[in-house]
PDB file of N, CA and C in Angstrom:
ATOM      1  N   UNK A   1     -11.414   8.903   0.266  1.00  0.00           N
ATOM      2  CA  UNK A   1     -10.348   8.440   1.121  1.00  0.00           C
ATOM      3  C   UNK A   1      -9.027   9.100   0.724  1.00  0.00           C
ATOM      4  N   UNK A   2      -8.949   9.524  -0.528  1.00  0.00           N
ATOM      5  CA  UNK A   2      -7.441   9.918  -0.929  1.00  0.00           C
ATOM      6  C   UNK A   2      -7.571  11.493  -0.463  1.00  0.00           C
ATOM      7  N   UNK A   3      -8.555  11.513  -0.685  1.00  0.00           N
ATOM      8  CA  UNK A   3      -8.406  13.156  -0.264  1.00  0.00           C
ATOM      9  C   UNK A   3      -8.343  13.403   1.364  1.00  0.00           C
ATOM     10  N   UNK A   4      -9.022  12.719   2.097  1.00  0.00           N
ATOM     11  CA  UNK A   4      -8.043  12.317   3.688  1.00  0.00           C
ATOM     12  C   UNK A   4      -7.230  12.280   3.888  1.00  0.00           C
ATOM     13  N   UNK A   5      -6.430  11.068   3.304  1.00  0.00           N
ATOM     14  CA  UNK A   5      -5.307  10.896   3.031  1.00  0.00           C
ATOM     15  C   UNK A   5      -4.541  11.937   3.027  1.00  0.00           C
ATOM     16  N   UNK A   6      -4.747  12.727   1.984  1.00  0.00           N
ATOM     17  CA  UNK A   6      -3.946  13.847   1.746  1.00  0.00           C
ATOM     18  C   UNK A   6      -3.703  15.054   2.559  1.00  0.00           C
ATOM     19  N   UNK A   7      -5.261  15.547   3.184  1.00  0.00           N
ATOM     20  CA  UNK A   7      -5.716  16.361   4.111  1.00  0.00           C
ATOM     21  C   UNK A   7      -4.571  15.884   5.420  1.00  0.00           C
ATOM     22  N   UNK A   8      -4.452  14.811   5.991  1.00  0.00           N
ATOM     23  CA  UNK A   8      -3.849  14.298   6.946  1.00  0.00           C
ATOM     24  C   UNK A   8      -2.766  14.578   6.811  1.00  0.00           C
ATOM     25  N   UNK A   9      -1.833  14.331   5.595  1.00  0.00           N
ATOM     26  CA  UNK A   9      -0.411  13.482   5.876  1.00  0.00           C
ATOM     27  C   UNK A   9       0.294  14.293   5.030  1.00  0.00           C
ATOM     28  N   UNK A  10      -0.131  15.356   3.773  1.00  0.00           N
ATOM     29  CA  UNK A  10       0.140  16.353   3.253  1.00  0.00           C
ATOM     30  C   UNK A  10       0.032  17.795   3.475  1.00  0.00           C
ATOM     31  N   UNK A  11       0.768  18.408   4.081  1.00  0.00           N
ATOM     32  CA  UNK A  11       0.719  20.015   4.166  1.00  0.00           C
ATOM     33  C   UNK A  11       0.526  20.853   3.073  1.00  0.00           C
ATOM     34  N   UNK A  12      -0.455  21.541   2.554  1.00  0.00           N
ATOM     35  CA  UNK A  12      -0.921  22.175   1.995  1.00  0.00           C
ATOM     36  C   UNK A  12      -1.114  21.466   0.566  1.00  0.00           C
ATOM     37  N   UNK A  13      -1.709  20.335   0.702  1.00  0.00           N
ATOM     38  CA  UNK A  13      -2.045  19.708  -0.609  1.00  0.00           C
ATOM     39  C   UNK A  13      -2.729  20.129  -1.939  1.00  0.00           C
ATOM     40  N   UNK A  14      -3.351  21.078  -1.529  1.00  0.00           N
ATOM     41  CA  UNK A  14      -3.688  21.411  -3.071  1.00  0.00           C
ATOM     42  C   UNK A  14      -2.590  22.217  -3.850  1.00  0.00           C
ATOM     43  N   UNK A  15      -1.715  22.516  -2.668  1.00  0.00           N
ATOM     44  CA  UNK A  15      -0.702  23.336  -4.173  1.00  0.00           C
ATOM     45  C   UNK A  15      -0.210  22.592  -4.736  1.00  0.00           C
ATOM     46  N   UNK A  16      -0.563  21.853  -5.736  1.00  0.00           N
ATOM     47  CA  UNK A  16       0.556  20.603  -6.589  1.00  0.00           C
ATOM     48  C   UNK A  16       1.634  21.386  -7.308  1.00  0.00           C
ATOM     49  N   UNK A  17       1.840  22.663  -7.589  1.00  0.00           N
ATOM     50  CA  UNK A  17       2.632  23.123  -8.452  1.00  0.00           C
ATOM     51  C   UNK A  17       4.161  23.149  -7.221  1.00  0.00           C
ATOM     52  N   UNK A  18       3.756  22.841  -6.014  1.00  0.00           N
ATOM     53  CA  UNK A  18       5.336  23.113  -5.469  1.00  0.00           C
ATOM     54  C   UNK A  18       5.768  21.683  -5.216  1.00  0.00           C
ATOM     55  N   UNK A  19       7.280  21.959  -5.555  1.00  0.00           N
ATOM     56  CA  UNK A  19       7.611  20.461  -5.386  1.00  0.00           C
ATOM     57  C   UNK A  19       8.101  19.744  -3.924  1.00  0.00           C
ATOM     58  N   UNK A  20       7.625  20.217  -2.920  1.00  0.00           N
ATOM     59  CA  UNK A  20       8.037  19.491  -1.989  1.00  0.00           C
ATOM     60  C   UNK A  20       6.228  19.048  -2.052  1.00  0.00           C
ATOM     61  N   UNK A  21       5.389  19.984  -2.294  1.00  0.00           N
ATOM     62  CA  UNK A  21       3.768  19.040  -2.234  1.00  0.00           C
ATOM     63  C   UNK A  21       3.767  17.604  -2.922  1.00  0.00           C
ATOM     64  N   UNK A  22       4.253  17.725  -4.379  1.00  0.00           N
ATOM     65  CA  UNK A  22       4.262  16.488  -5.266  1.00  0.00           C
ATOM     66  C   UNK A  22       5.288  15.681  -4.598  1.00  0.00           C
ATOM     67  N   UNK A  23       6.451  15.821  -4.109  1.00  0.00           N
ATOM     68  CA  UNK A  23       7.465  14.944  -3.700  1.00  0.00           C
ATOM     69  C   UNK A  23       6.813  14.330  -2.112  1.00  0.00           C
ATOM     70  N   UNK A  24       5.993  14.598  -1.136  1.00  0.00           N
ATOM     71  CA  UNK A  24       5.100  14.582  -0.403  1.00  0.00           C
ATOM     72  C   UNK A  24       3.803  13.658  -0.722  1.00  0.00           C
ATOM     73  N   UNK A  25       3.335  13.799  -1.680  1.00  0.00           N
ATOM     74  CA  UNK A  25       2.268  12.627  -2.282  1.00  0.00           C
ATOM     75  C   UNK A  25       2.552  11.728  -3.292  1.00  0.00           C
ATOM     76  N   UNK A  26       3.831  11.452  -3.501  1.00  0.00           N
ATOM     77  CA  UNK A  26       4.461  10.304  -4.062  1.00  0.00           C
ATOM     78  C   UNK A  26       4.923   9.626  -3.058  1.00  0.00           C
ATOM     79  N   UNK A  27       5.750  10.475  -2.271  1.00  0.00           N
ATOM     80  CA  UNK A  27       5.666   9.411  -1.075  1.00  0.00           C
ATOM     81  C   UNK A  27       4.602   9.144  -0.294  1.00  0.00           C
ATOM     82  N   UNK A  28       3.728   9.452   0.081  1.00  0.00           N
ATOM     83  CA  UNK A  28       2.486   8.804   0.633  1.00  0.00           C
ATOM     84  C   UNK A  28       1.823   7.901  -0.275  1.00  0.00           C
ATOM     85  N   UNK A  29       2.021   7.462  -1.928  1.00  0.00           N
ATOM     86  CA  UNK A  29       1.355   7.264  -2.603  1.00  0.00           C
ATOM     87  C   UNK A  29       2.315   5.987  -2.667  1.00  0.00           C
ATOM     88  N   UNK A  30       3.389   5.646  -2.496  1.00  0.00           N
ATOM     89  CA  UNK A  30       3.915   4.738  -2.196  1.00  0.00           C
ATOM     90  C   UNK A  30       4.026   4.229  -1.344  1.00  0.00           C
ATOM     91  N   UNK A  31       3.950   4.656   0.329  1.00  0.00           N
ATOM     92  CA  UNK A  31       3.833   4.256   1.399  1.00  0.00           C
ATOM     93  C   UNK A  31       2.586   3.183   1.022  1.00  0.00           C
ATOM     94  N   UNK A  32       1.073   3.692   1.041  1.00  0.00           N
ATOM     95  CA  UNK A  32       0.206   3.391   0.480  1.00  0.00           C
ATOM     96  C   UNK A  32      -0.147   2.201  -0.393  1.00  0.00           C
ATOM     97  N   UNK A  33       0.716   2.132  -1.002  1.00  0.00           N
ATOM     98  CA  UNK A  33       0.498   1.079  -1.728  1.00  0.00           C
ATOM     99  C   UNK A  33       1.431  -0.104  -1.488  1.00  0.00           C
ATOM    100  N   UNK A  34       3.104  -0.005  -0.355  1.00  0.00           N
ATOM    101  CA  UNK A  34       3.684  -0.907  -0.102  1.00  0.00           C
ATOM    102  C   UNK A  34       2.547  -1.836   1.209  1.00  0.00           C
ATOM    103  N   UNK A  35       1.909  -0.688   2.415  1.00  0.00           N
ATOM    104  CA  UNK A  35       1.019  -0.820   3.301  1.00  0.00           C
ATOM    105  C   UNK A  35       0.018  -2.157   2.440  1.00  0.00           C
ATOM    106  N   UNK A  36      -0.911  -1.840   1.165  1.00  0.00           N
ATOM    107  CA  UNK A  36      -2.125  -2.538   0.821  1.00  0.00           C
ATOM    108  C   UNK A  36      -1.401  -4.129   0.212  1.00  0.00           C
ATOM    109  N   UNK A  37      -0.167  -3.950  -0.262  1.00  0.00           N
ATOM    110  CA  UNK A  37       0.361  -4.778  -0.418  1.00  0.00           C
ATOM    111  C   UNK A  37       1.213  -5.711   0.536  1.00  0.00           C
ATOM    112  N   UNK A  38       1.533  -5.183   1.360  1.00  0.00           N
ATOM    113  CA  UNK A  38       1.719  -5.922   2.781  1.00  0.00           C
ATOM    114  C   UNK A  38       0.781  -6.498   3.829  1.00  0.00           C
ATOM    115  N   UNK A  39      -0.462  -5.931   3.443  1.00  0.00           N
ATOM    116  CA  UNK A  39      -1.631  -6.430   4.291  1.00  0.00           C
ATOM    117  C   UNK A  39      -2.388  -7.753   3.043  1.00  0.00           C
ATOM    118  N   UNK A  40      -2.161  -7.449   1.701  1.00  0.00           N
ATOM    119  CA  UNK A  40      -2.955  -8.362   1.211  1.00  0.00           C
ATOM    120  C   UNK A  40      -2.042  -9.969   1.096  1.00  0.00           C
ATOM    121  N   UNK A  41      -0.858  -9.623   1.337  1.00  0.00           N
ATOM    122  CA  UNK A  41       0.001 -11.180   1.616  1.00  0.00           C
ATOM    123  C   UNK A  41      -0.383 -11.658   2.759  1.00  0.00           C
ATOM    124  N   UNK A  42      -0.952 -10.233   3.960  1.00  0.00           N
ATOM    125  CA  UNK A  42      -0.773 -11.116   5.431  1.00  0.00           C
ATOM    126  C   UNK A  42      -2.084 -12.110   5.494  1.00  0.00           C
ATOM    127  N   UNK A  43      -3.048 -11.202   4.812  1.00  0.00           N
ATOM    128  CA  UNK A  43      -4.206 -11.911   4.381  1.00  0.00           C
ATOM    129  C   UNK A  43      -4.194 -13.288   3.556  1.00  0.00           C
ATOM    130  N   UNK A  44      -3.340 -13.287   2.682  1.00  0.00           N
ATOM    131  CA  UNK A  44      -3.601 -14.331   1.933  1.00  0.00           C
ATOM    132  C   UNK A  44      -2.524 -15.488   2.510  1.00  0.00           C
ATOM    133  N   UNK A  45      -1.758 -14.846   3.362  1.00  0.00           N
ATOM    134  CA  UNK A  45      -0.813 -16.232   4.194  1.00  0.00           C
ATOM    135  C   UNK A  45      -1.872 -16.770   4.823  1.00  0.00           C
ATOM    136  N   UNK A  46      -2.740 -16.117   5.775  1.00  0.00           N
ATOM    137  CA  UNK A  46      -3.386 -16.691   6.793  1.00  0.00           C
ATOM    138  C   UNK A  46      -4.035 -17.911   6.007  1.00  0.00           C
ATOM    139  N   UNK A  47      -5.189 -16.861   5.052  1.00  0.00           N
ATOM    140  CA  UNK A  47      -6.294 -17.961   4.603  1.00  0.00           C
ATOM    141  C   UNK A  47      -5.316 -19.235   3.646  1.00  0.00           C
ATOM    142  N   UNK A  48      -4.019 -19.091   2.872  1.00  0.00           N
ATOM    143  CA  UNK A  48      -3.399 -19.902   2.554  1.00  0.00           C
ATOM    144  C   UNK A  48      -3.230 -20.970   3.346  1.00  0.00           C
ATOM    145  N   UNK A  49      -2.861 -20.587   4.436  1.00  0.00           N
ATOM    146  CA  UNK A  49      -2.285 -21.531   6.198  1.00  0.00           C
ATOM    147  C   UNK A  49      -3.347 -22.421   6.809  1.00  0.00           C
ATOM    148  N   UNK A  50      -4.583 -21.425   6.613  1.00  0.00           N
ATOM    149  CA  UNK A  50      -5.527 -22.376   7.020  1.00  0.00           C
ATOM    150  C   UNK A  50      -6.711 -23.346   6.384  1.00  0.00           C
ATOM    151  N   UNK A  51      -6.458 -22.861   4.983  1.00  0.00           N
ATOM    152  CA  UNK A  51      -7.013 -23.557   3.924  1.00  0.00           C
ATOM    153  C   UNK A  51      -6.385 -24.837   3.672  1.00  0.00           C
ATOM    154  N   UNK A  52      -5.089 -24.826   4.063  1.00  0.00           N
ATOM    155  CA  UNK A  52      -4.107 -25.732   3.417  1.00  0.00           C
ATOM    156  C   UNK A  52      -3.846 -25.541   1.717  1.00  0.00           C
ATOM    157  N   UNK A  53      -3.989 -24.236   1.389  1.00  0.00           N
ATOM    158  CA  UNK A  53      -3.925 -24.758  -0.220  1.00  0.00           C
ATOM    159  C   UNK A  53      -2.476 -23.637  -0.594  1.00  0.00           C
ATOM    160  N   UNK A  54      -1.753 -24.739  -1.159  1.00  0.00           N
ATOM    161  CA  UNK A  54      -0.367 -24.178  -1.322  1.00  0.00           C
ATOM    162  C   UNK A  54      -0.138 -22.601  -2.116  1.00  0.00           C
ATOM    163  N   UNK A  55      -1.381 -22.946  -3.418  1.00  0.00           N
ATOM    164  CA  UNK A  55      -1.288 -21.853  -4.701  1.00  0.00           C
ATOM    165  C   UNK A  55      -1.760 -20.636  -4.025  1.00  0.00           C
ATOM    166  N   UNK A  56      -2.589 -20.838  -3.126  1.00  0.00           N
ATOM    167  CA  UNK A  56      -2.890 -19.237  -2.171  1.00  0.00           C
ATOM    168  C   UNK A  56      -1.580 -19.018  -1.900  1.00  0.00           C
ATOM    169  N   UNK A  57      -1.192 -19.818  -0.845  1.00  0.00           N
ATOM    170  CA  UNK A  57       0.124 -19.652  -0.355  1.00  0.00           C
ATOM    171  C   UNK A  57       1.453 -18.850  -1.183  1.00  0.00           C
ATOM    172  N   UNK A  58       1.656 -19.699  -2.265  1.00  0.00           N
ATOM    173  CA  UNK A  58       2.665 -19.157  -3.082  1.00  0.00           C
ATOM    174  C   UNK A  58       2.446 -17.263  -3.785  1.00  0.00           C
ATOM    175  N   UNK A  59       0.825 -17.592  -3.915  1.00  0.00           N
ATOM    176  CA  UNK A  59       0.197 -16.077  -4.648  1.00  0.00           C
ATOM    177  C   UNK A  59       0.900 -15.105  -3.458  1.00  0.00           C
ATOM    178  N   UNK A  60       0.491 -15.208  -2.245  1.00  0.00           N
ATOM    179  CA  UNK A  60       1.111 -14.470  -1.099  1.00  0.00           C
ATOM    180  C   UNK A  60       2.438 -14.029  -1.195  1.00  0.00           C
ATOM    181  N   UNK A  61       2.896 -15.124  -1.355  1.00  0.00           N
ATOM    182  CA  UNK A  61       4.706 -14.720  -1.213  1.00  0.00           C
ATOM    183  C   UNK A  61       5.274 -14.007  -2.797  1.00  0.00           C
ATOM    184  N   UNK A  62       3.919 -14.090  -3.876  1.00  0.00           N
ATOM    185  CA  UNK A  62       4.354 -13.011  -4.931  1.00  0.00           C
ATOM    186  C   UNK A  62       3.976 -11.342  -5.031  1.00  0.00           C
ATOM    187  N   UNK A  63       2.503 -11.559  -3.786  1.00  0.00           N
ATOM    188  CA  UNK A  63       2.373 -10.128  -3.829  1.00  0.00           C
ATOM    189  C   UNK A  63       3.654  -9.756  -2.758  1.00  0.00           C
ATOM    190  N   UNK A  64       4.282 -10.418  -1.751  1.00  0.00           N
ATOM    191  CA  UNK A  64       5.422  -9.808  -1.057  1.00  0.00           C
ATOM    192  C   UNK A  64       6.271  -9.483  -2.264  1.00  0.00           C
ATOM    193  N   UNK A  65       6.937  -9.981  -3.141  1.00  0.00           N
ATOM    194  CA  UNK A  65       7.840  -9.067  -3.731  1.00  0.00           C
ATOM    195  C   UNK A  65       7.406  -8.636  -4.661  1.00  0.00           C
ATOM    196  N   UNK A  66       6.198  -7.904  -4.853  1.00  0.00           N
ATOM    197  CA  UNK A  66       5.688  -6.521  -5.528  1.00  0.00           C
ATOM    198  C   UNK A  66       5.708  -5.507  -4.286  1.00  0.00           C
ATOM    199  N   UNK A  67       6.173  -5.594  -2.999  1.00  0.00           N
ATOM    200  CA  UNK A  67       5.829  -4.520  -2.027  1.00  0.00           C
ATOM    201  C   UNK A  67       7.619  -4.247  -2.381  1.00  0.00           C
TER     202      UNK A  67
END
């Protein structure tokens, strides 16, 4: 998948030695990981919401401020 990733959204990814490549997959590598972290709160609001159980709930609103 990362190498998709890269193939996709990086122009000429294997040259890591130039720095607009590396400055290019740090930012995708952060996009990336604000994205998995924004989807795993939306996830864990829901099932929090509909579980009724608060400590899901709260876990949610701590992975939001790790994004």
């Amino acid at each position: 998948m990362t190498h998709f990733l890269l193939r996709l959204f990086v122009k000429n990814a294997d040259q890591t030695g130039d720095p607009k490549v590396r400055a290019a997959v740090g930012t995708l590598s952060g996009i990336v990981g604000i994205l998995c972290n924004f989807f795993l709160f939306l996830g864990k609001v829901i099932i929090g919401t509909l579980s009724g159980s608060v400590s899901i709930t709260a876990d949610a609103m701590n992975n939001l401020s790790d994004a």
